[in-house]
Protein backbone atom coordinates (compact mmCIF):
# COMPACT_ATOMS: atom_id res chain seq x y z
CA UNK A 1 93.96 27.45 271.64
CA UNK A 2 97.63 28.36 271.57
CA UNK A 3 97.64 26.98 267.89
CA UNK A 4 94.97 28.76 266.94
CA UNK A 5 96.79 32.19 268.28
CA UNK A 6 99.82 31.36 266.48
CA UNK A 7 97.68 30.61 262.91
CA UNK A 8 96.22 33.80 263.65
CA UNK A 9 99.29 35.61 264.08
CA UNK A 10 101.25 34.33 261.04
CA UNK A 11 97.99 35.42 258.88
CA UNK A 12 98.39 38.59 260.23
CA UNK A 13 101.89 38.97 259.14
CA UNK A 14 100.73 37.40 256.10
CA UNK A 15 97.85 39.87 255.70
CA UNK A 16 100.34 42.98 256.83
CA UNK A 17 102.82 42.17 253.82
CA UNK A 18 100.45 42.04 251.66
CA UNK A 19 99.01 45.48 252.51
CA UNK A 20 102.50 46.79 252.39
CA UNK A 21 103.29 46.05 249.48
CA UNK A 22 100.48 47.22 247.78
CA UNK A 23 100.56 50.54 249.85
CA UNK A 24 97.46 49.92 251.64
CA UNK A 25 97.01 49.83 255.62
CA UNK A 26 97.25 46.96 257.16
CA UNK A 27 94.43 44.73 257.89
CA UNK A 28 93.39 42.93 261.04
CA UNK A 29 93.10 39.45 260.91
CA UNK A 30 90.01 38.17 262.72
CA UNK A 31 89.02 35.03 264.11
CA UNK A 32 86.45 33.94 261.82
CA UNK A 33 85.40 31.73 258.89
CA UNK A 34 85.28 34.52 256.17
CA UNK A 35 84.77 38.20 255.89
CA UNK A 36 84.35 41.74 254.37
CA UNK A 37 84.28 45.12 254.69
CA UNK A 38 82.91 47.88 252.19
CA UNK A 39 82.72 51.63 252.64
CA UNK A 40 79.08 52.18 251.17
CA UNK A 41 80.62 55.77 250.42
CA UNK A 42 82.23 54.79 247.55
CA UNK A 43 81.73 51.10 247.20
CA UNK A 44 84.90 49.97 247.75
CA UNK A 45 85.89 47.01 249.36
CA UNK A 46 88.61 47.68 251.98
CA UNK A 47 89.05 44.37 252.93
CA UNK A 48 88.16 40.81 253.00
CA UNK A 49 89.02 37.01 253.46
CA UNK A 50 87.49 34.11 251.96
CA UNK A 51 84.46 36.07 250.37
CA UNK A 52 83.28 34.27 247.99
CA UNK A 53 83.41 30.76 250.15
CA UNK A 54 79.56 29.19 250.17
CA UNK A 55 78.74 29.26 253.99
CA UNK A 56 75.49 28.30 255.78
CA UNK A 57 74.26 31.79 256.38
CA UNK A 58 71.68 31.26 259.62
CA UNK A 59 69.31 33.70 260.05
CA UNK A 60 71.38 36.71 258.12
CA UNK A 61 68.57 35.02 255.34
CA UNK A 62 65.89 36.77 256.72
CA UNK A 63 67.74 40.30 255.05
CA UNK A 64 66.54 39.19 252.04
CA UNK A 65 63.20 38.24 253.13
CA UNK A 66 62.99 41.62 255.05
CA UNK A 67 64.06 43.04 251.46
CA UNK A 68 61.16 41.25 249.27
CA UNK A 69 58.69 42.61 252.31
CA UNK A 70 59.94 46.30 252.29
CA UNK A 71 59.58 45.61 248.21
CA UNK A 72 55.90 44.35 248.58
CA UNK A 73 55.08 47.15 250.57
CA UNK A 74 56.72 49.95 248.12
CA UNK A 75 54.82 47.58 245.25
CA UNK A 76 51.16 48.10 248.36
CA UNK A 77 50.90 44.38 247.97
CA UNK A 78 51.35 44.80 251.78
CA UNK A 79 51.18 47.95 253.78
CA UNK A 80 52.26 48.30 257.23
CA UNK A 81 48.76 48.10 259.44
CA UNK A 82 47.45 45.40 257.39
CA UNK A 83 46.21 42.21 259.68
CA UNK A 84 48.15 38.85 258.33
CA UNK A 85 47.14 35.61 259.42
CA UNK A 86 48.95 33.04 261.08
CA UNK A 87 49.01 29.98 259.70
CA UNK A 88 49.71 26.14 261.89
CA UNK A 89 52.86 26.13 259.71
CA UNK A 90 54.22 29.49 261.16
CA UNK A 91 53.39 28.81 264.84
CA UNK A 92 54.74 25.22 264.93
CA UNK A 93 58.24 26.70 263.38
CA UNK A 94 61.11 25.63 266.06
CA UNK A 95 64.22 28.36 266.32
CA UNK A 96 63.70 31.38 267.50
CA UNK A 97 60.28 32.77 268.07
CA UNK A 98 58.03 36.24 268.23
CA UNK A 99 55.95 33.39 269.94
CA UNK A 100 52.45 34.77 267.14
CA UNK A 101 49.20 32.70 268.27
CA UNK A 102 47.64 30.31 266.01
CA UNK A 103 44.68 31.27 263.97
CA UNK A 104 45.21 35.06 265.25
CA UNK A 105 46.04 38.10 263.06
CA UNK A 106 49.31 40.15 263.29
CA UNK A 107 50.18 43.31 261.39
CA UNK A 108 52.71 43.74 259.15
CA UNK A 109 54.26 46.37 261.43
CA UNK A 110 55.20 43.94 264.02
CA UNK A 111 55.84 41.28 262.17
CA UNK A 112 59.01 43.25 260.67
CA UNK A 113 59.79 43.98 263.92
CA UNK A 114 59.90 40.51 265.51
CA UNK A 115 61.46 39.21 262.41
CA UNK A 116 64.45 41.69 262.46
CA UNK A 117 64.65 42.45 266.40
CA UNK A 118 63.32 39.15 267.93
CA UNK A 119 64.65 36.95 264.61
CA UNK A 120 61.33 35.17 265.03
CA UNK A 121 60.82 32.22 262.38
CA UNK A 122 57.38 32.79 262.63
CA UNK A 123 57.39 35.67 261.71
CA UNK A 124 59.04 34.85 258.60
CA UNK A 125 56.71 31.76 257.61
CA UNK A 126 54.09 34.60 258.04
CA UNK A 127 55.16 37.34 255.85
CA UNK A 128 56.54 34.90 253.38
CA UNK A 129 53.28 32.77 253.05
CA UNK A 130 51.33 36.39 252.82
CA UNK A 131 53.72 37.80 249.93
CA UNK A 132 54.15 34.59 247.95
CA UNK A 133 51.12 31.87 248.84
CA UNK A 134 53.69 29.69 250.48
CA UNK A 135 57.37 29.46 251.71
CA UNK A 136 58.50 27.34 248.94
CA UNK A 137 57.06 29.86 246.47
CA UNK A 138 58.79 32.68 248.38
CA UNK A 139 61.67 30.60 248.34
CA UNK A 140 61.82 31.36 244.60
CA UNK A 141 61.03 34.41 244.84
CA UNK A 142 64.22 34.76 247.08
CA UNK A 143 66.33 33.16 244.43
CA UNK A 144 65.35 35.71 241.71
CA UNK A 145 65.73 38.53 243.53
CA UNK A 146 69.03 36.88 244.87
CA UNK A 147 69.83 36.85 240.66
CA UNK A 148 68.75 39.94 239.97
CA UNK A 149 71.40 41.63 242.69
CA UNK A 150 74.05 39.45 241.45
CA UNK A 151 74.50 37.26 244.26
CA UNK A 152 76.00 34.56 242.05
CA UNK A 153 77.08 32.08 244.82
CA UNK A 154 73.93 31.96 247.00
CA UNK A 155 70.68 29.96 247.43
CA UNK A 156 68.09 30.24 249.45
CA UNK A 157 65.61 27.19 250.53
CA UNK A 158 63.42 28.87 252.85
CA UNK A 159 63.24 32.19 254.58
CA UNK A 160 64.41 31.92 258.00
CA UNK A 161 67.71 30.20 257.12
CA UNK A 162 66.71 27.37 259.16
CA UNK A 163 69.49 24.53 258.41
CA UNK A 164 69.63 23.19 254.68
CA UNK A 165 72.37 21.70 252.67
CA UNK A 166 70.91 23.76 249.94
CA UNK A 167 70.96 27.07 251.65
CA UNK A 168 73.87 28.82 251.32
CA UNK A 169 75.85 32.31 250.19
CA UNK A 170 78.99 34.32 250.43
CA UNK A 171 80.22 37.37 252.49
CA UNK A 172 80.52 39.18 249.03
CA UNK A 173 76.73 37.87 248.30
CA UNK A 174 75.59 38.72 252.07
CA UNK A 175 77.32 42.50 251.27
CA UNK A 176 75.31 42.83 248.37
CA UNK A 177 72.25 42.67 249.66
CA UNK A 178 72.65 44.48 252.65
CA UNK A 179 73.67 47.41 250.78
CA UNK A 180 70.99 47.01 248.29
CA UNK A 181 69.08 46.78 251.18
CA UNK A 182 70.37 50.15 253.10
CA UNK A 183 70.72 51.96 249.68
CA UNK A 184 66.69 50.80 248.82
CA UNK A 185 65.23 51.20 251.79
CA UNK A 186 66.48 53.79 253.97
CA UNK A 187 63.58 54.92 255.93
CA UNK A 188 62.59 51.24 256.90
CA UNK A 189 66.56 50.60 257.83
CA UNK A 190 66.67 53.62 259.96
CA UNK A 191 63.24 52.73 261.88
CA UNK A 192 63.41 48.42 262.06
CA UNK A 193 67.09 47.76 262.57
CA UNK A 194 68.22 50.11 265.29
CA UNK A 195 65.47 48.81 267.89
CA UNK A 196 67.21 47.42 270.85
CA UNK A 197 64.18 45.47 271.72
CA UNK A 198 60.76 44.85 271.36
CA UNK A 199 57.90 43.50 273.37
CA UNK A 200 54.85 41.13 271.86
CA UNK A 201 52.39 38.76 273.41
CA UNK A 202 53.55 39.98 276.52
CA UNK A 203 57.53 39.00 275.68
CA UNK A 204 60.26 41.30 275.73
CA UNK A 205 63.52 40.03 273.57
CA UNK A 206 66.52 41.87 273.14
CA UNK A 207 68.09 42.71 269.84
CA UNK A 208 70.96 40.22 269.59
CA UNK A 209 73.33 42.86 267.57
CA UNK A 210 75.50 43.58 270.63
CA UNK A 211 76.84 46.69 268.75
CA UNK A 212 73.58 48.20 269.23
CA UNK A 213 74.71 48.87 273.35
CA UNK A 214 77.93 49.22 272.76
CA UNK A 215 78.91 51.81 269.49
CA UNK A 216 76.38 54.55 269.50
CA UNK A 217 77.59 54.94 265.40
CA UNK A 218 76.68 51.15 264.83
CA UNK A 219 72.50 51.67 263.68
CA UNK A 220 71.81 47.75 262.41
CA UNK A 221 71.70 45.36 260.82
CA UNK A 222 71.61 41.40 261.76
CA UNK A 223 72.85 37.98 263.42
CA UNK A 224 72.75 34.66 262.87
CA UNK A 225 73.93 31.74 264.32
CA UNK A 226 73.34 28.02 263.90
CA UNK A 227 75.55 24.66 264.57
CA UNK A 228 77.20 25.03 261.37
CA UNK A 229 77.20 28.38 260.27
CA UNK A 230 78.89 29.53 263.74
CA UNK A 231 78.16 32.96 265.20
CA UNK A 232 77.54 35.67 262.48
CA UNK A 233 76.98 39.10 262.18
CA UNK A 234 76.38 42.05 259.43
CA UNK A 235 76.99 45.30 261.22
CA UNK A 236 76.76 49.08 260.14
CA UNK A 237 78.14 51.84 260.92
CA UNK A 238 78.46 55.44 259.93
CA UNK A 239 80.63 58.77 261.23
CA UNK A 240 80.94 61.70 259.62
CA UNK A 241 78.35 61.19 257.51
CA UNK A 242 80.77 57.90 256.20
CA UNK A 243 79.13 54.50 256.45
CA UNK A 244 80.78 51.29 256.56
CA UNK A 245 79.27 47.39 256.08
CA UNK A 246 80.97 44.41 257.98
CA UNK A 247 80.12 41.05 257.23
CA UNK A 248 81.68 38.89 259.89
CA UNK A 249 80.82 34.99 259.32
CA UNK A 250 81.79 31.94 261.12
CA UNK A 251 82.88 33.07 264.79
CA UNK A 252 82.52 30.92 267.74
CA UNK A 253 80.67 32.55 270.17
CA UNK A 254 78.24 35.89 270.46
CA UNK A 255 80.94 38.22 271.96
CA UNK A 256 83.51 37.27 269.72
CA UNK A 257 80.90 38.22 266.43
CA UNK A 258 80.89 41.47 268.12
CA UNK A 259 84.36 41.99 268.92
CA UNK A 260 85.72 40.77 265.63
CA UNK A 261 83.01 43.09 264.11
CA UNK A 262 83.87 46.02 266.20
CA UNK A 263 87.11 45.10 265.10
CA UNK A 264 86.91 45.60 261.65
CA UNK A 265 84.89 48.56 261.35
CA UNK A 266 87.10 50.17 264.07
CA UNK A 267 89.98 49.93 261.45
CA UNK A 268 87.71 50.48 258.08
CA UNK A 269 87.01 54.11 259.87
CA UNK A 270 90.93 54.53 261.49
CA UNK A 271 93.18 53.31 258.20
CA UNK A 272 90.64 55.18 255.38
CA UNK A 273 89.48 58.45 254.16
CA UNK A 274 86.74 58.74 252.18
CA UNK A 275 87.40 61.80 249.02
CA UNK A 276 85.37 63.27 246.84
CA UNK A 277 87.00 63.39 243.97
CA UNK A 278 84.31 65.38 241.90
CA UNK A 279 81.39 67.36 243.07
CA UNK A 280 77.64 66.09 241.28
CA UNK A 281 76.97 67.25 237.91
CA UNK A 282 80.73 68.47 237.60
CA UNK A 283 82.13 68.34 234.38
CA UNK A 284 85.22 66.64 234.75
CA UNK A 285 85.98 67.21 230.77
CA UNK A 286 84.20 68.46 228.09
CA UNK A 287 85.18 66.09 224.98
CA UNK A 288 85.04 66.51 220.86
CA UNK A 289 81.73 64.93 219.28
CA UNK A 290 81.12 64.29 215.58
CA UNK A 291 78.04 64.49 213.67
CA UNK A 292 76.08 65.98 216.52
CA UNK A 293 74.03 69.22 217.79
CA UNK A 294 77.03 70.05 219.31
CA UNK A 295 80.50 69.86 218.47
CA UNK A 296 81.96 68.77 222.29
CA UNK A 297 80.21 66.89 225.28
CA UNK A 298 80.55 66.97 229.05
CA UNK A 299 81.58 64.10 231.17
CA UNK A 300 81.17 63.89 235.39
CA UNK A 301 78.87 61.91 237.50
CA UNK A 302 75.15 62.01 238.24
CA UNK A 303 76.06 61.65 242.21
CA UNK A 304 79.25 62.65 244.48
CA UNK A 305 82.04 60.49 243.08
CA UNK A 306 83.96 59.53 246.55
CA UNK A 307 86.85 56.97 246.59
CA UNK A 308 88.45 55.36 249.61
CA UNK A 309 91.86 55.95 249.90
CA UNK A 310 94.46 55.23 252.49
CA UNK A 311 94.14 57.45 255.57
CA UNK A 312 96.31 60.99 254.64
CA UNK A 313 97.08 60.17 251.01
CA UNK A 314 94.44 62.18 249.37
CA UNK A 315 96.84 64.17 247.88
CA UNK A 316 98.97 61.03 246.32
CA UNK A 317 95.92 60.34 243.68
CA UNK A 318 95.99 61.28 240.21
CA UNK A 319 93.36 60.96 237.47
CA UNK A 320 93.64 60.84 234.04
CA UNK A 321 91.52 59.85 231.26
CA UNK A 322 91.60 57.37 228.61
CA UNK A 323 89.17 57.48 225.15
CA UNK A 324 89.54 54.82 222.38
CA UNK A 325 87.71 55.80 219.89
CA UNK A 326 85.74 59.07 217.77
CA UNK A 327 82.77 59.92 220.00
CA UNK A 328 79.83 60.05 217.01
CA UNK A 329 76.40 61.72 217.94
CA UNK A 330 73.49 60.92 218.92
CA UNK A 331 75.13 60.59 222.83
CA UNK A 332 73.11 60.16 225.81
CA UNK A 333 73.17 61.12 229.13
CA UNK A 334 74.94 58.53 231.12
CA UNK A 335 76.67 56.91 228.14
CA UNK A 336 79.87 56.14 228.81
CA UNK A 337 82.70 58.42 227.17
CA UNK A 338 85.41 56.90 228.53
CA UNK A 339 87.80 55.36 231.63
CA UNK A 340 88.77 57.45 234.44
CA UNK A 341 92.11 55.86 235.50
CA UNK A 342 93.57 56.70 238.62
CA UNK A 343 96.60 55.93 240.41
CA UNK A 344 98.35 56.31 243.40
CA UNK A 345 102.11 56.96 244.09
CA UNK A 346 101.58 56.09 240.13
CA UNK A 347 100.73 53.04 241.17
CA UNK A 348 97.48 51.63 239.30
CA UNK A 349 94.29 52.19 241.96
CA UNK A 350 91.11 51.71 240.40
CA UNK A 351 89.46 52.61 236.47
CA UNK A 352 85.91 53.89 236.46
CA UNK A 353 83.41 54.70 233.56
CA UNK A 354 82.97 57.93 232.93
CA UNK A 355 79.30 59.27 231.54
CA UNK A 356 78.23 61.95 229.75
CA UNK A 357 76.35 64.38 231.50
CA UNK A 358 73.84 65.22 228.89
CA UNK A 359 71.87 64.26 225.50
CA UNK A 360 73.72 65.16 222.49
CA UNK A 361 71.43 64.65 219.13
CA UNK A 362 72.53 64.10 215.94
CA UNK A 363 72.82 67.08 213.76
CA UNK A 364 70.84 68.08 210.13
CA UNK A 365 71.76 67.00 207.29
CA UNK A 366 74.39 69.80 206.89
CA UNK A 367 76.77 69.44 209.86
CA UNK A 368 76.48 65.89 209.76
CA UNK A 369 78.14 66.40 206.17
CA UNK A 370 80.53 68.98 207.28
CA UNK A 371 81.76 66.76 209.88
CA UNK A 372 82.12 63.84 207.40
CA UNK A 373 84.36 65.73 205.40
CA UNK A 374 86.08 66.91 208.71
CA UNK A 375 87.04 62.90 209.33
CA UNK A 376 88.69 62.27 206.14
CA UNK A 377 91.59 64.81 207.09
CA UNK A 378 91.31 64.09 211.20
């Protein structure tokens, strides 16, 4: 124990250092396997350790197969009050349970809910078998989806992350698709993953998220825990209309998941401001085009651009610029004109794409030859 204290302590120093010298708060350093926090506000990571190591992820799989379900019911493959059947293979599953009868019928509905309250395997096998014919089909499904968000270092064997040496992902991964999930499906977030309990077949079970009771800002998401993968937990929180992801893997017991959580989004909110930088559909600058409609485009953002930055340095940050090359017409809306640079204490802090805000065409046959004369002296 007192070695482990002391490791912890010199990776804090380590981990305080490091922030120092790059002008950026400290860090806590957290007793745990791997980590990372992101401020959904503006995407940023704010900080993390060991996120891309492969890790057994434990039941934290059954985000993604509460995403494909949310996605078949968008899709009405599957809608809410429809009656599912449950298979010998879904009420034989060992782990945890919703405890769903044999040859009975359960909606949709509550199997979500005893798959993300209860973290009943059976409820998985059920709404995986129902979506995809089978869990090793779903399986696949899993992986593709798991592709198509980028999650380059995971994959996914079955759906209730039921021990495999072939299961496995990353904080970074888990962080994607928990804010895919958030950012897709807000309305099914708000109502499944905030419920402190729920009762079926005459059995009450507690949410395990601790964070639930104890942070009235903390509104989801998920555990897991097995042998290997330890005591995990994806938490999120928001204030002031701010929200923050923490993905927490490898603890060793269920308080300390919460309190090395609690931890982390404690300081995520504490050490960083969130600033808007530009306003929606503000043109940030209006630049020269050739050969088009119009002889200048404008460049901003199609939503709020915010960016974390340390807590009371919002005035520190400076933008500028940068184009490379002629911009020639036809342009379109969301093409990118250039790279918005931006430093702080002219130190180098992040470079972002910046798109134009509307359709330029190309011009007639006239200005398009004007203009070509126009480049031969520019």
């Amino acid at each position: 124990m007192l070695l482990r204290q002391t490791l912890l302590f010199i990776f804090s120093l380590f981990l305080a250092f490091n922030a120092l010298a790059q002008n950026r708060p400290v860090p806590p350093a957290l007793a745990a396997k791997s980590w990372l926090l992101i401020d959904l506000s503006s995407g940023q990571i704010l900080s993390e350790e060991k996120a891309d190591e492969r890790l057994e992820p434990a039941s934290l799989t059954k985000l993604m197969t509460a995403y494909l379900t949310f996605s078949a019911i968008r899709q009405k493959t599957l809608h809410l009050q429809q009656a599912l059947p449950v298979s010998e293979n879904a009420w034989r599953m060992g782990g945890s349970k919703m405890f769903v009868k044999v040859n009975t019928e359960v909606a949709v509905e509550d199997l979500i809910k005893g798959m993300i309250v209860q973290s009943g395997n059976d409820a998985c096998i059920v709404l995986a078998e129902a979506i995809a014919g089978s869990e090793e089909s779903f399986a696949e499904m899993m992986n593709r989806e798991a592709k198509r968000l980028g999650m380059n270092n995971t994959n996914f064997r079955n759906s209730t992350g039921m021990p495999d040496p072939e299961h496995y992902t990353t904080a970074r991964d888990l962080a994607k698709l928990a804010s895919a999930l958030i950012r897709e499906f807000p309305t099914e977030y708000k109502q499944f993953y905030s419920m402190k309990e729920f009762r079926y077949s005459g059995i009450t079970q507690p949410n395990r998220n601790r964070l639930l009771w104890s942070d009235p800002s903390v509104d989801g998401m998920k555990t897991g825990h097995t042998e290997a993968a330890g005591y995990c937990l994806i938490s999120s929180a928001i204030r002031d209309h701010r929200r923050l992801l923490a993905v927490v893997l490898g603890t060793t017991s269920d308080s300390a998941r919460s309190t090395e959580s609690m931890k982390l989004l404690n300081w995520g909110f504490l050490s960083w401001d969130a600033v808007t930088l530009y306003k929606k559909g503000q043109a940030i600058s209006s630049l020269p085009v050739w050969k088009g409609s119009k002889n200048r485009v404008n460049g901003g953002f199609s939503s709020d651009f915010v960016v974390s930055i340390p807590k009371g340095q919002a005035g520190r940050i400076q933008a500028q610029l940068a184009t490379q090359q002629e911009l020639m017409a036809p342009i379109q809306a969301g093409q990118a004109l250039g790279t918005l640079k931006l430093t702080l204490d002219g130190n180098p802090y992040g470079e972002y794409a910046l798109p134009a805000l509307e359709n330029i065409p190309v011009a007639g046959i006239f200005g398009r030859a004007v203009d070509s004369v126009k480049l031969w002296f520019h």
